[in-house]
Protein backbone atom coordinates (compact mmCIF):
# COMPACT_ATOMS: atom_id res chain seq x y z
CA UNK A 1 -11.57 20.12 11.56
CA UNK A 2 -11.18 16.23 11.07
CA UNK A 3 -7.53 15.18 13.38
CA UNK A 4 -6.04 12.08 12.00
CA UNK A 5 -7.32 9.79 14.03
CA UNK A 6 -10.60 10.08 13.40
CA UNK A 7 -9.77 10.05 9.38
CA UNK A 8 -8.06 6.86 9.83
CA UNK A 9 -11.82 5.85 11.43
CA UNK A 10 -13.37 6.60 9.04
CA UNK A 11 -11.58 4.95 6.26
CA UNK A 12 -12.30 1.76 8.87
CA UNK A 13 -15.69 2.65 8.72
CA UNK A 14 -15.86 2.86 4.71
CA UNK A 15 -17.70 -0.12 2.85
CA UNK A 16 -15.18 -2.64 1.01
CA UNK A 17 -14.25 -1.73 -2.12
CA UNK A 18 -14.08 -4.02 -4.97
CA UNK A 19 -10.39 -5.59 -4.29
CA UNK A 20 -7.76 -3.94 -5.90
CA UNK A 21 -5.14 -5.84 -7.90
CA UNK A 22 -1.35 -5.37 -6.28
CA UNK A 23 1.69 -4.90 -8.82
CA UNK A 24 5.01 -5.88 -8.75
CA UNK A 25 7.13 -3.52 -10.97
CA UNK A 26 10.73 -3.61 -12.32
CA UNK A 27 11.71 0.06 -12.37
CA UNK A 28 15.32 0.16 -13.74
CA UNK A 29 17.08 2.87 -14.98
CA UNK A 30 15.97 6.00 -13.56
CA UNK A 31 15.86 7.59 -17.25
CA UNK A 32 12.59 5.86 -17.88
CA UNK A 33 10.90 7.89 -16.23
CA UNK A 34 11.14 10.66 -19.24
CA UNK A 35 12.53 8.55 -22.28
CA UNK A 36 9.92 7.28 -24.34
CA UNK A 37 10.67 3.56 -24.20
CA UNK A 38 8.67 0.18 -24.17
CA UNK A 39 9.04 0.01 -20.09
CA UNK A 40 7.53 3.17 -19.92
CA UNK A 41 4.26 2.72 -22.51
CA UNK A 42 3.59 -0.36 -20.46
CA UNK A 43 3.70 1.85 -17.56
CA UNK A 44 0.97 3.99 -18.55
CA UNK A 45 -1.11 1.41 -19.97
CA UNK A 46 -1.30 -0.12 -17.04
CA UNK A 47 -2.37 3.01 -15.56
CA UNK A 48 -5.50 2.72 -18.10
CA UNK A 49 -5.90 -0.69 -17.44
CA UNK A 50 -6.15 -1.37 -14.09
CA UNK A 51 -9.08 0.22 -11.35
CA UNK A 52 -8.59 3.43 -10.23
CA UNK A 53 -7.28 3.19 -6.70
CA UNK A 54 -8.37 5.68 -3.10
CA UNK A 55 -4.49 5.38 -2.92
CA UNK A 56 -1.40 3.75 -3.67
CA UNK A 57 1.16 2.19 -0.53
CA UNK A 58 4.09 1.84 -2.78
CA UNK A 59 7.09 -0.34 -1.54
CA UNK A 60 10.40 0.71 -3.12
CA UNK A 61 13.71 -0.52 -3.24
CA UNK A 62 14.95 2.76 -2.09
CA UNK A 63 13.99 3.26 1.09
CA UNK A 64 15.95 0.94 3.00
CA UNK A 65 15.65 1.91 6.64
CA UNK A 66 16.10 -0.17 10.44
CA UNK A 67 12.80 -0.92 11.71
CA UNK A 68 9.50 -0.38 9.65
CA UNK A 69 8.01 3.30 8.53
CA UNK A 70 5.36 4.51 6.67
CA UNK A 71 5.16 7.98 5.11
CA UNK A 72 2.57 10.34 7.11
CA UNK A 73 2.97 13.87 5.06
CA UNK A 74 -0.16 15.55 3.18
CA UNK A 75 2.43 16.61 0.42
CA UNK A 76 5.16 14.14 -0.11
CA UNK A 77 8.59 15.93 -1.36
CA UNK A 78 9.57 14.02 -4.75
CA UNK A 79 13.35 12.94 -4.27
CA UNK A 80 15.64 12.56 -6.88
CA UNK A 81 17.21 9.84 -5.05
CA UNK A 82 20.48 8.99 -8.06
CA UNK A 83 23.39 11.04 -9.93
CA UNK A 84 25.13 11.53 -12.58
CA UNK A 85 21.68 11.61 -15.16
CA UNK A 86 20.51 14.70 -17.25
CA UNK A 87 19.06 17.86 -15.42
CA UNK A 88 15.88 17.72 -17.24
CA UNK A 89 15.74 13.96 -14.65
CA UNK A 90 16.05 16.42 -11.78
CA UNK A 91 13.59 18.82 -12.44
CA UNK A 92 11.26 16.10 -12.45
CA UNK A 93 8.20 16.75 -9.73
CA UNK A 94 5.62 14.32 -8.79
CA UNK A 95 3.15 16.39 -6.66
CA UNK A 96 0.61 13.79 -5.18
CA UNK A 97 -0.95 14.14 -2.08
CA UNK A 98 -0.19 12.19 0.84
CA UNK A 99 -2.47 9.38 2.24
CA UNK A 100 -2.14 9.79 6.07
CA UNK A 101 -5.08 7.93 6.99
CA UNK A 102 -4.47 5.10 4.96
CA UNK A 103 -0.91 5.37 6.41
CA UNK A 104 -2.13 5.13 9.92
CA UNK A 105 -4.81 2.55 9.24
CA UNK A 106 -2.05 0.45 7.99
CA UNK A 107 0.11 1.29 11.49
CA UNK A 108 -3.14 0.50 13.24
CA UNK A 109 -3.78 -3.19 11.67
CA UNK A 110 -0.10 -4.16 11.41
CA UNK A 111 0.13 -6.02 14.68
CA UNK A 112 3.28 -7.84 14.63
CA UNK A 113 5.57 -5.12 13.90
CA UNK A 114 5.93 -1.38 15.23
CA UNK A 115 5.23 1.12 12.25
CA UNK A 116 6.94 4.34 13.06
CA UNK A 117 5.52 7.55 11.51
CA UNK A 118 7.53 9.41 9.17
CA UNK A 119 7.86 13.09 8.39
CA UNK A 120 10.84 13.40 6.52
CA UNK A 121 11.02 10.82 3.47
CA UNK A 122 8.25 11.97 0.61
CA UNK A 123 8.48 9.31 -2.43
CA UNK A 124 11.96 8.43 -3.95
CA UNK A 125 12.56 7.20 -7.60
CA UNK A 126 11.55 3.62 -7.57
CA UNK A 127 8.02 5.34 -6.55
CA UNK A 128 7.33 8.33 -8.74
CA UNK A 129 9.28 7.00 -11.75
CA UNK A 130 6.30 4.40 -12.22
CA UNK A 131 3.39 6.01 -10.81
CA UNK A 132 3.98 9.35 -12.88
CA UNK A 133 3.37 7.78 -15.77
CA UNK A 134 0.23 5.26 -14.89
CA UNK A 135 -1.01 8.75 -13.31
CA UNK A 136 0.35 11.60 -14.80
CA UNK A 137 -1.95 13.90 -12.96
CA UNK A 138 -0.42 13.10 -9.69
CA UNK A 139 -3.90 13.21 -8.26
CA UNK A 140 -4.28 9.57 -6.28
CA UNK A 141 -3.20 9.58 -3.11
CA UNK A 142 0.57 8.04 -2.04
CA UNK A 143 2.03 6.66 0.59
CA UNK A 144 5.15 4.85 1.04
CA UNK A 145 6.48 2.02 3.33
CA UNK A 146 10.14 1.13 4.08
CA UNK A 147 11.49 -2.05 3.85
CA UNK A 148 14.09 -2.89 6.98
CA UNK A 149 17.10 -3.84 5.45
CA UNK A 150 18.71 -5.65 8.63
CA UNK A 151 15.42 -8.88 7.58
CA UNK A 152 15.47 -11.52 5.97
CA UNK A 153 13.31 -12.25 2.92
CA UNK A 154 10.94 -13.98 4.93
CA UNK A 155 10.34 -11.84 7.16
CA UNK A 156 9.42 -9.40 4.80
CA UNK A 157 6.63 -11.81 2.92
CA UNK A 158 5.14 -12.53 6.78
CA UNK A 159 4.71 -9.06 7.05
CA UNK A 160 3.11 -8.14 3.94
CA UNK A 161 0.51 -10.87 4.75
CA UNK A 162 -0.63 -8.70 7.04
CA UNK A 163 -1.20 -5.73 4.26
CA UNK A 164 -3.76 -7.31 2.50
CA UNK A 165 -6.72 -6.00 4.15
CA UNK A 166 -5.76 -2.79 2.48
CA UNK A 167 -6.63 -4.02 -0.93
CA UNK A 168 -10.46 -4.17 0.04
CA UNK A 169 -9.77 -0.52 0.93
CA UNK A 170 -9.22 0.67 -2.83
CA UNK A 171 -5.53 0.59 -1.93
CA UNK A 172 -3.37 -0.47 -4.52
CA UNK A 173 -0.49 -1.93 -2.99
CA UNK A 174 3.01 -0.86 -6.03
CA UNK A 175 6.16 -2.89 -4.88
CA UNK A 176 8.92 -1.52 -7.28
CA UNK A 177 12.10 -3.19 -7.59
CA UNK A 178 13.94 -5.67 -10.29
CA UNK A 179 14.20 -9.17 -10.18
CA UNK A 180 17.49 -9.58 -11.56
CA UNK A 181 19.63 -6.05 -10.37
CA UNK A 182 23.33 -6.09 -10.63
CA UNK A 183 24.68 -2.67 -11.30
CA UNK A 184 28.39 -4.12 -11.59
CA UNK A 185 27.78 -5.79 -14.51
CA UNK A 186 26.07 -3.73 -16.83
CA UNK A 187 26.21 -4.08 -20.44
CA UNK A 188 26.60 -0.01 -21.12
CA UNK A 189 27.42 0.03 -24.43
CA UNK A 190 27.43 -2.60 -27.47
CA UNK A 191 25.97 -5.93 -26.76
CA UNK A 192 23.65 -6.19 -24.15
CA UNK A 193 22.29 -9.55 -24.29
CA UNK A 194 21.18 -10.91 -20.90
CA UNK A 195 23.97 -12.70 -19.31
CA UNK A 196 23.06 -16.53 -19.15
CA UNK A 197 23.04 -16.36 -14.77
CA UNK A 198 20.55 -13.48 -14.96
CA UNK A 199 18.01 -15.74 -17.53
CA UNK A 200 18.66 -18.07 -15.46
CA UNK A 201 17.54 -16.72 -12.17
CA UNK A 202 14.85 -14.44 -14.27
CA UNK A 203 13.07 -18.23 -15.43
CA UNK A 204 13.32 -19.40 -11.60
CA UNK A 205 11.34 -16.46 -10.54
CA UNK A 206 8.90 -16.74 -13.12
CA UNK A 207 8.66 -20.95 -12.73
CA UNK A 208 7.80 -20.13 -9.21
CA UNK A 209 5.28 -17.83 -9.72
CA UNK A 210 3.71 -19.41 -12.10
CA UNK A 211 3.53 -22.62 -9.82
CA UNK A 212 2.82 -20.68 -6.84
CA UNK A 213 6.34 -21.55 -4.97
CA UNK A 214 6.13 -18.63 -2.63
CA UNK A 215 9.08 -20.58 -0.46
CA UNK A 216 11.51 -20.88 -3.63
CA UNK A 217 11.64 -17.19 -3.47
CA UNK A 218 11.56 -16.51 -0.10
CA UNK A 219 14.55 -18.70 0.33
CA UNK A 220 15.89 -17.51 -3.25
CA UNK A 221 19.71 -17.92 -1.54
CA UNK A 222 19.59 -21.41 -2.01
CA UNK A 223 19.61 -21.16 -6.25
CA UNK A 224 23.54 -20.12 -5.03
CA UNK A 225 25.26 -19.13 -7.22
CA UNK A 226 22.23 -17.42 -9.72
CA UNK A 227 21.21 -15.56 -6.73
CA UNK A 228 24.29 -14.36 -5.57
CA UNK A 229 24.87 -12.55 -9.58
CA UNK A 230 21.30 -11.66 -9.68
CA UNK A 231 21.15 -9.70 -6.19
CA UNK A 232 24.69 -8.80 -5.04
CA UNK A 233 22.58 -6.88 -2.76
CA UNK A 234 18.66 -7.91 -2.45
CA UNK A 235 17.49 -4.28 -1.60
CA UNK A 236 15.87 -4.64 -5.45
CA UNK A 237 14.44 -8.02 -4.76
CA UNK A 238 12.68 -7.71 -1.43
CA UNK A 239 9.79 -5.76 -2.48
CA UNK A 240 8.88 -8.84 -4.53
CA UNK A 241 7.77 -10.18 -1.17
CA UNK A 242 5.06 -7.97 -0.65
CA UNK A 243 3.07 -8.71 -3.61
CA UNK A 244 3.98 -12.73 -3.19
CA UNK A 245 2.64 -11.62 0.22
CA UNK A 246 -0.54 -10.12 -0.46
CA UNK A 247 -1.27 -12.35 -3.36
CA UNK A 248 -4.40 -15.12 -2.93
CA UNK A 249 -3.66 -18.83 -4.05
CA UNK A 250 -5.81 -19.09 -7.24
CA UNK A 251 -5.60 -15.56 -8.23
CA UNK A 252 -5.11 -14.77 -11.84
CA UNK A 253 -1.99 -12.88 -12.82
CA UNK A 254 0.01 -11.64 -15.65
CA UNK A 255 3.87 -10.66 -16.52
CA UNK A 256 4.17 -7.47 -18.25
CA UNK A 257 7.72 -6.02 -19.23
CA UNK A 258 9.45 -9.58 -19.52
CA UNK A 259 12.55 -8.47 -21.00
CA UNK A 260 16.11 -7.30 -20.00
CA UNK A 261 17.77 -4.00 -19.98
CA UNK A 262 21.79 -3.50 -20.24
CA UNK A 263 21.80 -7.12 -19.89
CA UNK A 264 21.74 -7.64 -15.85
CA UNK A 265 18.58 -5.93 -15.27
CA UNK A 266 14.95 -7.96 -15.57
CA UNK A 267 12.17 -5.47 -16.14
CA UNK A 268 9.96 -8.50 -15.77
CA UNK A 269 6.87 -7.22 -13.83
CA UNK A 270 3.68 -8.77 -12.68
CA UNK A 271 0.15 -7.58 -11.52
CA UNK A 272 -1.68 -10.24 -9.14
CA UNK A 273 -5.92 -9.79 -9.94
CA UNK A 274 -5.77 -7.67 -12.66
């Protein structure tokens, strides 16, 4: 039987594949998942849309850890990773297989920071909420990497620079956070207009992208006082890093999802060489 090791060879050994786009995806409220709302049809157009990936690396917003891990199980546990929703959101099981050697090909080319192997994590909210609806059959291949919470954003986009060699590998890379996320000042009921700091920020991030002002957003702390409403903690806004990461200069791209929910979260999404 095949160890590891020598499946993590072999996927070195495969041909290039054509190279896979890599998405950026404001996941919100974990009820989209299983409400049938515009965030959600996107979703699984996009799933029709895009090329069908060997695997996913998803990067979520809720796996916040100290030092750098990626996911190494054959049959990743689906966490319900929130509280206080509907049971029906808890029954919820996303049963895709693992992707160990794609995990331990990226531990292998990653030279400037130690990957650790994990056992124990399986793929939280900000993962499965997405994927199970641009693949409802749960049968492509996931694996997950943490983002280390104690770095900076930069550090973060440096790293990911270092993940695009999987997108020749049919790996689509799925960072899934928000770029505006403040959970203290949501519009529950009534009006939920976007609050004038959260447009504010939401335009900045889009400006930059459109421009290609990786640095703007890397060093998104100097907007001040925009920032500070729009990420009262950045654990939504780092995975933005990896695609702005992984992305080539004068690659096409479109938003998708460019509206607000409960006024202080952006759903605005983006997929880089779609």
């Amino acid at each position: 039987m095949m160890n590891i090791n020598q499946l993590a060879s072999n996927l070195g050994a495969m041909p290039a594949s054509p190279k896979m786009p890599v998405l950026f995806v404001g996941h919100g409220n974990p009820m989209n998942a299983i409400t049938d709302n515009s965030f959600r049809r996107e979703w699984q157009q996009l799933g029709q849309k895009l090329p069908l990936p060997r695997a996913v690396l998803c990067v979520s917003a809720h796996w916040l850890t100290r030092g750098t891990a990626v996911t190494m199980m054959d049959h990743p546990r689906t966490i319900h990773d929130f509280g206080g929703f509907p049971d029906e959101l808890y029954r919820q099981q996303y049963p895709a297989p693992g992707a160990v050697a794609e995990a331990k090909s990226t531990i292998e080319k990653v030279k400037s920071v130690v990957i650790r192997e994990d056992f124990e994590w399986g793929l939280d909210h900000g993962a499965w909420s997405v994927l199970k609806s641009m693949y409802p059959q749960a049968d492509v291949p996931v694996y997950q990497l943490s983002i280390d919470y104690g770095k900076p954003a930069g550090y973060h986009y440096n790293l990911a620079r270092e993940l695009a060699f999987l997108r020749n590998r049919g790996v689509l890379i799925v960072a899934s956070g928000n770029v505006v996320h403040n959970l203290g000042m949501v519009k529950w009921r009534g009006e939920t207009a976007p609050y004038d700091w959260a447009l504010e920020f939401d335009d900045l991030v889009k400006k930059s992208i459109e421009t290609h002002n990786d640095q703007t957003l890397v060093e998104y702390h100097q907007a001040g006082r925009i920032a500070s409403l729009a990420h009262p903690t950045n654990d939504h806004y780092l995975p933005l890093m990896y695609v702005l990461g992984v992305r080539e200069k004068d690659e096409d791209f479109w938003f998708f999802n460019d509206s607000f929910d409960m006024g202080s979260i952006s759903m605005r999404s983006v997929v880089f060489g779609g």
